[in-house]
N, C-alpha and C. Protein backbone atom coordinates (compact mmCIF):
# COMPACT_ATOMS: atom_id res chain seq x y z
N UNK A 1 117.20 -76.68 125.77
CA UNK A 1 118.57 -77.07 125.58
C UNK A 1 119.27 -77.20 126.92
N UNK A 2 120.01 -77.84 126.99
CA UNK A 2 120.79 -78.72 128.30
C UNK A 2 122.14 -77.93 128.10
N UNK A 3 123.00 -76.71 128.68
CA UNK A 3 124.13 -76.80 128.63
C UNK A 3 125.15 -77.95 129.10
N UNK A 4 125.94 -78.29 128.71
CA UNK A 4 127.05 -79.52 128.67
C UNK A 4 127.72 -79.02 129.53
N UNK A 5 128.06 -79.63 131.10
CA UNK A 5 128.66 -78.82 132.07
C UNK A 5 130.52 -79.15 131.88
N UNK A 6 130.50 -77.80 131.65
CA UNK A 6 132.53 -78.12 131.28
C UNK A 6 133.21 -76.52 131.93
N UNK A 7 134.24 -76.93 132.34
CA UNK A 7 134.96 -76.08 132.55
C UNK A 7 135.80 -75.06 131.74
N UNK A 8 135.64 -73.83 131.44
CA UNK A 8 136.84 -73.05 130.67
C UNK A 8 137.89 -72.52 131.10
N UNK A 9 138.59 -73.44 131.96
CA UNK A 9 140.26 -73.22 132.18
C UNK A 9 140.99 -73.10 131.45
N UNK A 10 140.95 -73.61 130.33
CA UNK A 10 142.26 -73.78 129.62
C UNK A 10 141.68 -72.81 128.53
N UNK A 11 143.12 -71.64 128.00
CA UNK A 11 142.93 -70.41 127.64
C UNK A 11 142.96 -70.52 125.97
N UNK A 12 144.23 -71.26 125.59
CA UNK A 12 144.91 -71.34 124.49
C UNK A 12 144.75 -72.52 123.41
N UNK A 13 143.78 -73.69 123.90
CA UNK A 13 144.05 -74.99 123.24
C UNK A 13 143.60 -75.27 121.90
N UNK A 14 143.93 -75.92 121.23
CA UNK A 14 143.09 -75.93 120.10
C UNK A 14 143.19 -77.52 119.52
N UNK A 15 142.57 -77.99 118.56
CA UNK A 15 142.10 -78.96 118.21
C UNK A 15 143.27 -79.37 117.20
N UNK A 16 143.36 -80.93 117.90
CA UNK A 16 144.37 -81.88 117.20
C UNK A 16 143.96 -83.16 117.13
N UNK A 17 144.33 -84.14 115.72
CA UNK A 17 144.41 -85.41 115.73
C UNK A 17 143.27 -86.60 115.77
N UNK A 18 143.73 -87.54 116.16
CA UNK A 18 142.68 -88.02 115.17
C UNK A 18 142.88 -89.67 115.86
N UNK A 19 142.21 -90.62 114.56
CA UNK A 19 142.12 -91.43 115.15
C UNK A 19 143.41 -92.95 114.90
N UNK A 20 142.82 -93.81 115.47
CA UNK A 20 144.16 -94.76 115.57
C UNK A 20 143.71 -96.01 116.67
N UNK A 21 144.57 -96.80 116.36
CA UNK A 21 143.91 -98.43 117.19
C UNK A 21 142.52 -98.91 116.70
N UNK A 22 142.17 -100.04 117.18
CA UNK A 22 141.70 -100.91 116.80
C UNK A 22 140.01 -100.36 117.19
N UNK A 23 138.99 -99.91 116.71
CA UNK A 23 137.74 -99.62 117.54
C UNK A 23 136.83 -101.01 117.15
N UNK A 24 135.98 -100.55 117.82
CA UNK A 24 134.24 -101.85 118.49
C UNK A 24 133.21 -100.69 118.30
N UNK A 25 132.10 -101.37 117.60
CA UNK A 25 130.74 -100.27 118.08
C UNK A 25 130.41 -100.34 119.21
N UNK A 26 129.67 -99.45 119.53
CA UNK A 26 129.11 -99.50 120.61
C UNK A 26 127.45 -99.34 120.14
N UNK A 27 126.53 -100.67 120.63
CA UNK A 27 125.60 -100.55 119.77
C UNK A 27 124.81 -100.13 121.12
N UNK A 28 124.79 -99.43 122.29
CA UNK A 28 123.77 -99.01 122.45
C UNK A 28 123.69 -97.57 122.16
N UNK A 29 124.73 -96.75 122.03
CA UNK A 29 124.91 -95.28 121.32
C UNK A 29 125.34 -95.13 120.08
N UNK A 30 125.84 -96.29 118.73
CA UNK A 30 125.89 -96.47 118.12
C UNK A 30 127.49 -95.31 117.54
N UNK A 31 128.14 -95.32 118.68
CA UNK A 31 129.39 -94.43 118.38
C UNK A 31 130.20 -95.66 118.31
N UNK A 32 131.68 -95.10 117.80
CA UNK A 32 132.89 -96.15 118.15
C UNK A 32 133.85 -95.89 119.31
N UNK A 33 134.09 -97.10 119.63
CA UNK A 33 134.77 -97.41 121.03
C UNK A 33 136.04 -97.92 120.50
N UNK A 34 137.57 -97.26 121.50
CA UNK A 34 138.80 -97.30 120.97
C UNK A 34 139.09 -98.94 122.22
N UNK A 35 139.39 -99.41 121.62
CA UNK A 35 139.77 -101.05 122.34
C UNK A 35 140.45 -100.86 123.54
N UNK A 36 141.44 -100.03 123.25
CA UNK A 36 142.39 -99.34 124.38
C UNK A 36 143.11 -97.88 124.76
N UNK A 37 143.01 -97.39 125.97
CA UNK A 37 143.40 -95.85 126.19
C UNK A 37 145.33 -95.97 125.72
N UNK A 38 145.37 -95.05 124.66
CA UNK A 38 146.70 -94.58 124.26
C UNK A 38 147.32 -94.21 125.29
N UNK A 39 148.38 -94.12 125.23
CA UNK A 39 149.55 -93.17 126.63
C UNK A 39 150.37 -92.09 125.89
N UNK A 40 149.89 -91.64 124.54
CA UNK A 40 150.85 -90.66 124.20
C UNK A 40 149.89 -89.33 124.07
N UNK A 41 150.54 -88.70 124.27
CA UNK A 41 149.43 -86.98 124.14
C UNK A 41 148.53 -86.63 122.74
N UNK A 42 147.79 -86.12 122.54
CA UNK A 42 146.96 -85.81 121.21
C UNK A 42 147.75 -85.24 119.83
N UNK A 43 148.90 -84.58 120.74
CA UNK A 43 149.60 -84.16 119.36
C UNK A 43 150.24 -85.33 118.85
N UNK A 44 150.87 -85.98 119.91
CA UNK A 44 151.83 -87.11 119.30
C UNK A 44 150.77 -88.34 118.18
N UNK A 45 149.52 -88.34 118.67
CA UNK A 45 148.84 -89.26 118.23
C UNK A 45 148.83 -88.47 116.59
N UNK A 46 148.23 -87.38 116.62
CA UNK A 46 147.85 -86.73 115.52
C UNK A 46 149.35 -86.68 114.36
N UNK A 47 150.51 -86.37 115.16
CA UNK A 47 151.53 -86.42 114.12
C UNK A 47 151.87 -87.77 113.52
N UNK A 48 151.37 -88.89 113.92
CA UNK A 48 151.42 -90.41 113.83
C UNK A 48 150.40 -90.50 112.69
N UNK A 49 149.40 -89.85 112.50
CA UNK A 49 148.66 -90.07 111.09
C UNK A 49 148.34 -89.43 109.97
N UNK A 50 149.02 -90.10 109.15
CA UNK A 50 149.12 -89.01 107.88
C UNK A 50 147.52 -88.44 107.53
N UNK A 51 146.63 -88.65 107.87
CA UNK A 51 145.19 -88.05 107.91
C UNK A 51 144.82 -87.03 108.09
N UNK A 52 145.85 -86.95 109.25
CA UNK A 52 145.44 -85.13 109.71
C UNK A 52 146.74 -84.60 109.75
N UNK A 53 147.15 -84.86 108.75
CA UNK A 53 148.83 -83.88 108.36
C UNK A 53 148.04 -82.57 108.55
N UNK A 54 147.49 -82.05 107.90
CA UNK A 54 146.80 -80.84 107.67
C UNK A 54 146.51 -80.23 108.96
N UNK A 55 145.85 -80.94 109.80
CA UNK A 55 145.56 -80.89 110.74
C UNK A 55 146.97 -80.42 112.06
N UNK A 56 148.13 -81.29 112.07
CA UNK A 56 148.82 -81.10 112.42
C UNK A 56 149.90 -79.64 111.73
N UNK A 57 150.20 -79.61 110.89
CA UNK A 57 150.40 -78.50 110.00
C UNK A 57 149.52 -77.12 110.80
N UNK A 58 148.60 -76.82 110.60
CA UNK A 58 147.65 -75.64 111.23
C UNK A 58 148.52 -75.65 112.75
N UNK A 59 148.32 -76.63 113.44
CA UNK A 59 148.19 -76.90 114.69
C UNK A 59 149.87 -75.84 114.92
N UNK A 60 150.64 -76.27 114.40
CA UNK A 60 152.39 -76.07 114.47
C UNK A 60 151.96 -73.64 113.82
N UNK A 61 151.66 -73.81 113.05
CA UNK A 61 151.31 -72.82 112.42
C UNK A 61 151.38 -71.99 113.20
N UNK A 62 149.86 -72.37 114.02
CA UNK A 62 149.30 -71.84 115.26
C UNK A 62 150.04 -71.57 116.82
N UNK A 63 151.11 -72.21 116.30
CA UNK A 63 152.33 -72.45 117.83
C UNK A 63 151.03 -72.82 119.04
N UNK A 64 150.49 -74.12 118.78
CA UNK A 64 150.17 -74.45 119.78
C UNK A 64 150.10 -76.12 120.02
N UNK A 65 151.59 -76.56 119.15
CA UNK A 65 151.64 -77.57 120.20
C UNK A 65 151.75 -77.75 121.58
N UNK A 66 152.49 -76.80 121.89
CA UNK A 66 153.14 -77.25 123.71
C UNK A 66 151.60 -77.40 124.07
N UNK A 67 150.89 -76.34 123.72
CA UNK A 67 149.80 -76.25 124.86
C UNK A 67 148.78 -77.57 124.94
N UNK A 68 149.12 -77.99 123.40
CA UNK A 68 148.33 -79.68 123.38
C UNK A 68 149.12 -80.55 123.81
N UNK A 69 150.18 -80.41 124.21
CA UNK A 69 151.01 -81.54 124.56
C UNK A 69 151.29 -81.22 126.47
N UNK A 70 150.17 -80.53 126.59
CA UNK A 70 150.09 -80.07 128.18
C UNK A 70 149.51 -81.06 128.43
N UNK A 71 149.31 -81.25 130.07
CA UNK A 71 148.44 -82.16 130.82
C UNK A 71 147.10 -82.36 130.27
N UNK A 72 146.31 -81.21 129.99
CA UNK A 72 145.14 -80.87 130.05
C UNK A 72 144.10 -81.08 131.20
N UNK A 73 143.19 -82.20 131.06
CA UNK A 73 142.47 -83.12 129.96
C UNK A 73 141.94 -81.68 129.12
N UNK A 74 141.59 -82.57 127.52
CA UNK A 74 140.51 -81.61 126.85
C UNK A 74 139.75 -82.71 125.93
N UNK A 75 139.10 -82.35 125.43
CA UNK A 75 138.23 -82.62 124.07
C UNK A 75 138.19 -82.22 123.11
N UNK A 76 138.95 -82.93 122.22
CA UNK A 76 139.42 -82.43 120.70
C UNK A 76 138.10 -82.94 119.22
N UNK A 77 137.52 -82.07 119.06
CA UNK A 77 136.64 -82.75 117.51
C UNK A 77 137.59 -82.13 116.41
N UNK A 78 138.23 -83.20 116.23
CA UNK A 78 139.42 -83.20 115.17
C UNK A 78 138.67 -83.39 113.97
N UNK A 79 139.37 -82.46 112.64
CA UNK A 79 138.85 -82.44 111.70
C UNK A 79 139.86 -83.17 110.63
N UNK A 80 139.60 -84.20 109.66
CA UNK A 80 140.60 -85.00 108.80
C UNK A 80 140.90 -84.03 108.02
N UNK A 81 142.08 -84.96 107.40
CA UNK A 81 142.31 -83.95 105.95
C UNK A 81 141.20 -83.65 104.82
N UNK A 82 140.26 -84.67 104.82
CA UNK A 82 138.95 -84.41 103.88
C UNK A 82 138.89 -83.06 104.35
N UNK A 83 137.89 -82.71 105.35
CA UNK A 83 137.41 -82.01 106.27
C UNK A 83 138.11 -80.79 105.98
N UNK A 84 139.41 -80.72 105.86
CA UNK A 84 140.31 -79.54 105.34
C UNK A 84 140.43 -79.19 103.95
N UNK A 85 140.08 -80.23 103.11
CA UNK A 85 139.74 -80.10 101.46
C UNK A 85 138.63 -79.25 101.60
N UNK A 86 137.14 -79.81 102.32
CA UNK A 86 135.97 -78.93 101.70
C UNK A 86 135.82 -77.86 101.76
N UNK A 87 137.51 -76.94 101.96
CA UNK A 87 136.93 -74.97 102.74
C UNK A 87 137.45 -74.66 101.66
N UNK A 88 137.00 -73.30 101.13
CA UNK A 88 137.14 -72.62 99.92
C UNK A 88 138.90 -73.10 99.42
N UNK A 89 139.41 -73.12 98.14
CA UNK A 89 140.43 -73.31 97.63
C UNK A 89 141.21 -72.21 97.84
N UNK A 90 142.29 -72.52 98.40
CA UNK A 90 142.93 -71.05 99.51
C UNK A 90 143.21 -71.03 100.72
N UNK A 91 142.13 -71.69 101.37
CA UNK A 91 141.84 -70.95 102.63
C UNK A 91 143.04 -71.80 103.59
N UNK A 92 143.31 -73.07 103.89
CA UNK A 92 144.17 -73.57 104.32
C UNK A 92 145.38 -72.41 103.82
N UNK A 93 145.84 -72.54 102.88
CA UNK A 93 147.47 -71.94 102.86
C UNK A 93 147.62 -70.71 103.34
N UNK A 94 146.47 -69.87 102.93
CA UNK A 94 146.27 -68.67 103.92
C UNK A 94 146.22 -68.32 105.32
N UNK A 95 145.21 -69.58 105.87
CA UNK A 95 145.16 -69.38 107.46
C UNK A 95 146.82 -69.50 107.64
N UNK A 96 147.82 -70.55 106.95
CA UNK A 96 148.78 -70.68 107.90
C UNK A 96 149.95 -69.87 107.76
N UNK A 97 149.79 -68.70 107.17
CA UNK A 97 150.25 -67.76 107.09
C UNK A 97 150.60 -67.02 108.27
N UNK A 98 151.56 -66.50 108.87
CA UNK A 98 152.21 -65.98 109.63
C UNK A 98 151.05 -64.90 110.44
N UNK A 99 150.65 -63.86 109.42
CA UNK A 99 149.60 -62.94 109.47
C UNK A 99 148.27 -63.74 109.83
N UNK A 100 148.19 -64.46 109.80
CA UNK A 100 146.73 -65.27 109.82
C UNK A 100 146.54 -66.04 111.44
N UNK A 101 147.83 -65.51 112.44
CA UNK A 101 147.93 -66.92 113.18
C UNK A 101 146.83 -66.24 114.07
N UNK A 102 146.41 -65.36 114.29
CA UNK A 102 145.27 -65.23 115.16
C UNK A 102 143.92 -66.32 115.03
N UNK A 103 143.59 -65.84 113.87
CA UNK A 103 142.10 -65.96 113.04
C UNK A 103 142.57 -67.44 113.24
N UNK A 104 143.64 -68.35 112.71
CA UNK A 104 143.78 -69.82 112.77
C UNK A 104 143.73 -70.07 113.89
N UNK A 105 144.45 -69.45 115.37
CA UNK A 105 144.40 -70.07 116.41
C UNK A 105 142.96 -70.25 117.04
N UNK A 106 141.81 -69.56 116.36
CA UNK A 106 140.52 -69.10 116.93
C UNK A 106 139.78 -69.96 115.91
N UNK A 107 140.01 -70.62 115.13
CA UNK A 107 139.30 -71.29 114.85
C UNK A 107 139.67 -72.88 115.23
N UNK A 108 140.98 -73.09 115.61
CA UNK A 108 141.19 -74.39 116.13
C UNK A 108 141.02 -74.70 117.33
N UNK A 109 140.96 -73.49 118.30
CA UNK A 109 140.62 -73.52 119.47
C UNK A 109 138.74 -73.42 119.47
N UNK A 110 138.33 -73.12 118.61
CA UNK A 110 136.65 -74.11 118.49
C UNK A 110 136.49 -75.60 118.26
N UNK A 111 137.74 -75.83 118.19
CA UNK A 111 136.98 -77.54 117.92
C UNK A 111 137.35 -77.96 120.08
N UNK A 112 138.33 -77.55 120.53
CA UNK A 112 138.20 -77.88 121.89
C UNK A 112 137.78 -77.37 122.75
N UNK A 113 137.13 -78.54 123.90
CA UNK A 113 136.41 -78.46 125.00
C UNK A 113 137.27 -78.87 126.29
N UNK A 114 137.19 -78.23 127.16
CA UNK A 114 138.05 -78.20 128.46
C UNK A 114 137.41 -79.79 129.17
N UNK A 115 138.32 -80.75 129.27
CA UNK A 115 137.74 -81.88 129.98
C UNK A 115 137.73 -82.89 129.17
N UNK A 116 137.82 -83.90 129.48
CA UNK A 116 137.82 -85.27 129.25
C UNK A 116 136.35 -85.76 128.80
N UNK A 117 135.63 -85.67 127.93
CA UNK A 117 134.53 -85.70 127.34
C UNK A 117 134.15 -87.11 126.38
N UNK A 118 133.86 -88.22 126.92
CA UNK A 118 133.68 -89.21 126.09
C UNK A 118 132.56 -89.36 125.13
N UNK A 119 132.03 -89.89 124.37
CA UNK A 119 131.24 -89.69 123.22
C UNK A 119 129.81 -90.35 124.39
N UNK A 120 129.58 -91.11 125.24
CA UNK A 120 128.48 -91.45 126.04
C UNK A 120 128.04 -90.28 126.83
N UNK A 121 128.98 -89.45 127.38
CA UNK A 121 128.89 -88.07 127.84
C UNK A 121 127.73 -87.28 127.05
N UNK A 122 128.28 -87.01 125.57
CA UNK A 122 127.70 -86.15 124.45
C UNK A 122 126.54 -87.02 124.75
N UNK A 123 126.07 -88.24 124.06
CA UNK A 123 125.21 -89.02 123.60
C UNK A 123 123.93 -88.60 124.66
N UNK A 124 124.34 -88.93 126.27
CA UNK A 124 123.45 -88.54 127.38
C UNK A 124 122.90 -87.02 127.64
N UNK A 125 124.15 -86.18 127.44
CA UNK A 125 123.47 -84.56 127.43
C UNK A 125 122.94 -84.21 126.42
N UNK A 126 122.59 -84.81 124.91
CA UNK A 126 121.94 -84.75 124.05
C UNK A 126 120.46 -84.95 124.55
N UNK A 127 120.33 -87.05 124.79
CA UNK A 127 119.17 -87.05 125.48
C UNK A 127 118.37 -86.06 126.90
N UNK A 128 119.63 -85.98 127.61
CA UNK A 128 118.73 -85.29 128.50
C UNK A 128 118.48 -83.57 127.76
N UNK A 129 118.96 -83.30 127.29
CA UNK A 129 119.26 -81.69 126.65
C UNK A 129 117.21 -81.44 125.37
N UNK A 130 116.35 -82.97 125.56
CA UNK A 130 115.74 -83.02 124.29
C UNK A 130 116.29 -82.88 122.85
N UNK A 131 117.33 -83.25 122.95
CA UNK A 131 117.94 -83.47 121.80
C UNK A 131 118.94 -82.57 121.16
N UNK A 132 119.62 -81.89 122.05
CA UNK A 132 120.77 -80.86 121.84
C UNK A 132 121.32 -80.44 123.27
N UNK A 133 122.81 -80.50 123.34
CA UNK A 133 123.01 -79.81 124.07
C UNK A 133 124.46 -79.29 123.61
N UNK A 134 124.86 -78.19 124.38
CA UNK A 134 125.46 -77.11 123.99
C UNK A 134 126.86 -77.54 124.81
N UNK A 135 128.21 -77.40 123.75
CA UNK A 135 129.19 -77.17 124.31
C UNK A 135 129.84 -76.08 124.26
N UNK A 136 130.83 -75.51 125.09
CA UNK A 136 131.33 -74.36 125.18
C UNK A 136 132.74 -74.42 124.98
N UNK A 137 133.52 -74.40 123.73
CA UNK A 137 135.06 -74.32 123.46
C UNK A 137 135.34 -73.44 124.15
N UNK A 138 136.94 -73.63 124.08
CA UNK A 138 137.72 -73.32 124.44
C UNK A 138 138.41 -71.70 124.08
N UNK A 139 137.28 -71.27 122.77
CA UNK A 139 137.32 -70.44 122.09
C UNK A 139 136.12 -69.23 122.73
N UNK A 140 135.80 -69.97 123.87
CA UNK A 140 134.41 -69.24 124.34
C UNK A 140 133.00 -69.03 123.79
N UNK A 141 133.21 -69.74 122.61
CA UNK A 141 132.20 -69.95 121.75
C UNK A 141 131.57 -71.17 121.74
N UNK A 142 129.76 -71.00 121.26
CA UNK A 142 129.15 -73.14 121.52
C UNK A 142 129.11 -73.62 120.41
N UNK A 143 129.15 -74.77 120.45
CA UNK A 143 128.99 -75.86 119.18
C UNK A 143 127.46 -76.77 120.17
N UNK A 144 126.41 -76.95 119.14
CA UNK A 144 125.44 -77.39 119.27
C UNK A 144 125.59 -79.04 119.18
N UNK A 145 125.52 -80.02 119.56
CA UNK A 145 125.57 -81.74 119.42
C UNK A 145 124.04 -82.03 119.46
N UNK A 146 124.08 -82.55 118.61
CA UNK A 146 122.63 -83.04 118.15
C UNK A 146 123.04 -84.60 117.06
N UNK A 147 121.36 -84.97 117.26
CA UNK A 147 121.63 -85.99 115.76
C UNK A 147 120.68 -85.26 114.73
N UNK A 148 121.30 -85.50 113.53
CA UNK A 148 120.43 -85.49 112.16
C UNK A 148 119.69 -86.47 112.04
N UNK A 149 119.50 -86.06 111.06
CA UNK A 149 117.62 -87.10 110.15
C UNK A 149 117.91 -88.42 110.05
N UNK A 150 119.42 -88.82 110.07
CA UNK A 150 120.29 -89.98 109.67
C UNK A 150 120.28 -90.48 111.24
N UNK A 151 120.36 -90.46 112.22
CA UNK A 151 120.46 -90.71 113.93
C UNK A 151 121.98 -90.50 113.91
N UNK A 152 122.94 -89.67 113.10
CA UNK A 152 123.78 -89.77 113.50
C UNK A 152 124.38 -88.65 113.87
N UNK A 153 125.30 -88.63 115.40
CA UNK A 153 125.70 -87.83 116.29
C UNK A 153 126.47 -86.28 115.21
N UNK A 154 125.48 -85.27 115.43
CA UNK A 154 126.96 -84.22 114.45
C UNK A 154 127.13 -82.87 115.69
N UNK A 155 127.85 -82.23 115.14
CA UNK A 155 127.83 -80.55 116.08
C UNK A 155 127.51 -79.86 114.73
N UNK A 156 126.77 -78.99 115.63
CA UNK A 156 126.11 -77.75 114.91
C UNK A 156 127.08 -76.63 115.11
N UNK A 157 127.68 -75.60 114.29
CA UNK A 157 128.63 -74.79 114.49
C UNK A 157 127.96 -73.46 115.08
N UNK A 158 128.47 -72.06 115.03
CA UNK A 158 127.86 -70.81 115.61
C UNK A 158 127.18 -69.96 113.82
N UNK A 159 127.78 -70.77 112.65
CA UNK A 159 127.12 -70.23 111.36
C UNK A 159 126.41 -70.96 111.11
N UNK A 160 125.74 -72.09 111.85
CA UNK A 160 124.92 -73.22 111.44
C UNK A 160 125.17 -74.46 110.46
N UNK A 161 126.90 -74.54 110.34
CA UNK A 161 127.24 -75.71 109.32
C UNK A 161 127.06 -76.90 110.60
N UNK A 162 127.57 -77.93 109.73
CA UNK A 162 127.25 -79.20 110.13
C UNK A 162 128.45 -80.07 110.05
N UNK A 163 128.81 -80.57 110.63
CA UNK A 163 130.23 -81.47 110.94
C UNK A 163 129.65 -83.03 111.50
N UNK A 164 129.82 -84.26 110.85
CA UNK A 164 129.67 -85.20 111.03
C UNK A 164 130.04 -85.66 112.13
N UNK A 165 130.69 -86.52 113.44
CA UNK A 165 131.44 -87.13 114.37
C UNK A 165 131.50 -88.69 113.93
N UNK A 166 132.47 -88.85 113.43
CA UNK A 166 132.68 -90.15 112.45
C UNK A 166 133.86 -91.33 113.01
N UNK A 167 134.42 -90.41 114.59
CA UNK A 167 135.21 -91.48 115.35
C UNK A 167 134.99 -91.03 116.14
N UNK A 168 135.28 -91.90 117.78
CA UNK A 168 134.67 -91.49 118.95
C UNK A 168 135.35 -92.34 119.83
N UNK A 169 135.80 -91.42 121.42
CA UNK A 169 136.69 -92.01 121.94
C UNK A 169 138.39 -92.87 121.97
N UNK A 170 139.35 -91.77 121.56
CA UNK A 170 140.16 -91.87 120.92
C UNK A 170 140.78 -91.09 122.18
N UNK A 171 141.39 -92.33 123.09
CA UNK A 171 142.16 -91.78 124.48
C UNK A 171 143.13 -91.96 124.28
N UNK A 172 143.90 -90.80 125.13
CA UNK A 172 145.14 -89.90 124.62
C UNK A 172 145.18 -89.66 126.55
N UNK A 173 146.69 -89.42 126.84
CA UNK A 173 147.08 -89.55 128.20
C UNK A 173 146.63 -88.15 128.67
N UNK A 174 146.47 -87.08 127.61
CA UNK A 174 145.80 -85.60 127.90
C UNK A 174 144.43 -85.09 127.59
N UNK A 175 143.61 -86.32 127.15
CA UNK A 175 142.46 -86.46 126.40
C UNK A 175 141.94 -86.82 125.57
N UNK A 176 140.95 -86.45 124.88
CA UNK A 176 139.89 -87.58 124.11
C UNK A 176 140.04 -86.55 122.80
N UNK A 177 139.86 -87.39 121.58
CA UNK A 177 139.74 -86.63 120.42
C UNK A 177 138.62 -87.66 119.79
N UNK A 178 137.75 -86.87 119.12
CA UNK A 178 136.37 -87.53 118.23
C UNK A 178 136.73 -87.12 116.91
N UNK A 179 137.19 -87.35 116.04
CA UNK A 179 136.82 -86.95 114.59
C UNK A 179 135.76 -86.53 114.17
N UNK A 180 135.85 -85.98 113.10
CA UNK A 180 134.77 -85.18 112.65
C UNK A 180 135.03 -84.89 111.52
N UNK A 181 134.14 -84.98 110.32
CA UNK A 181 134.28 -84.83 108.77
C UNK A 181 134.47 -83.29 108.07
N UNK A 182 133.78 -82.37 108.47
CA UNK A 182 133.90 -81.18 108.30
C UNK A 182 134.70 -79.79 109.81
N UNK A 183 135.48 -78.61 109.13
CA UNK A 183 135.90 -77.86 109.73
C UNK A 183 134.78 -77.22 110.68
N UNK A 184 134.40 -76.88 111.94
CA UNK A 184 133.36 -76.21 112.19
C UNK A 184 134.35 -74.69 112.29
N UNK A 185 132.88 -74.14 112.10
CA UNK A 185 133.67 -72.34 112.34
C UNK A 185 133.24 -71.53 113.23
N UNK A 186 133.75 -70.61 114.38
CA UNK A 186 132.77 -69.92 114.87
C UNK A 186 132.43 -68.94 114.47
N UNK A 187 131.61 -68.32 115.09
CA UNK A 187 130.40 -66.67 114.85
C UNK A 187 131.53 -65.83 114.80
């Protein structure tokens, strides 16, 4: 395994938002490519789509917009509102519970990675990694990037679930957000 070389500067961040504009495949990594780099920050993008209301919702919960609406750069694997349907019936209204803002801020701060991380980035430290390589959130915890049986790009979580990456390259003036179909969780 290839660790994914990233920096853990940033203490507090956590995962926002989603996707938007016009994308292109990219058929030699077979990810999607955003036509053009946004100029508004990840939160602003994310509050712009009713997709990841949910998403944004947690995020506010968590009192951590400012910190997404910081400079950064980071790397967000944003999870849709699907993605927020498939966790036990409960568990959303609970995490955003007042009492809960720890446990929520620690799990949204696993979907981000310190740095500007484009989906050709992943795609290459995969190949060179033999077929995995390891990122390190922001949460201090790794998410595994690999492909499945399908060739298509997912992260492996720290309980071993599986999260799709179903948009890719989604530039934001503070960084990149990839979508992703399922919540990952850490250990």
């Amino acid at each position: 395994m290839t660790r994914f070389p990233l920096k853990l500067a940033l203490a507090a961040l956590i995962t926002t938002t989603a996707m938007g504009g016009t994308a292109y495949a990219d058929h030699n990594s077979g990810m999607a490519k955003p036509a053009a780099a946004a100029t508004g920050t990840i939160v602003d993008k994310a509050a712009s789509l009713p997709n990841f209301s949910t998403l944004v919702a947690a995020v506010q919960a968590a009192g951590l917009v400012d910190t997404l609406s910081g400079p950064g750069p980071f790397t967000v694997f944003a999870p849709d509102n699907a993605a927020f349907a498939k966790l036990p019936a409960g568990t959303v209204e609970t995490l955003v519970q007042p009492a809960n803002k720890g446990a929520l801020t620690r799990i949204l701060t696993y979907h981000v990675v310190a740095g500007r991380i484009m989906a050709s980035d992943v795609v290459n430290a995969v190949k060179a990694g033999g077929g995995r390589a390891v990122l390190t959130t922001v949460a201090g915890e790794k998410l595994t990037a690999m492909y499945d049986n399908h060739g298509a790009l997912i992260l492996v979580d720290a309980k071993g679930g599986k999260s799709k990456i179903t948009a890719t390259d989604i530039n934001q003036s503070n960084g990149v957000i990839h979508a992703i179909d399922t919540v990952v969780m850490p250990g």
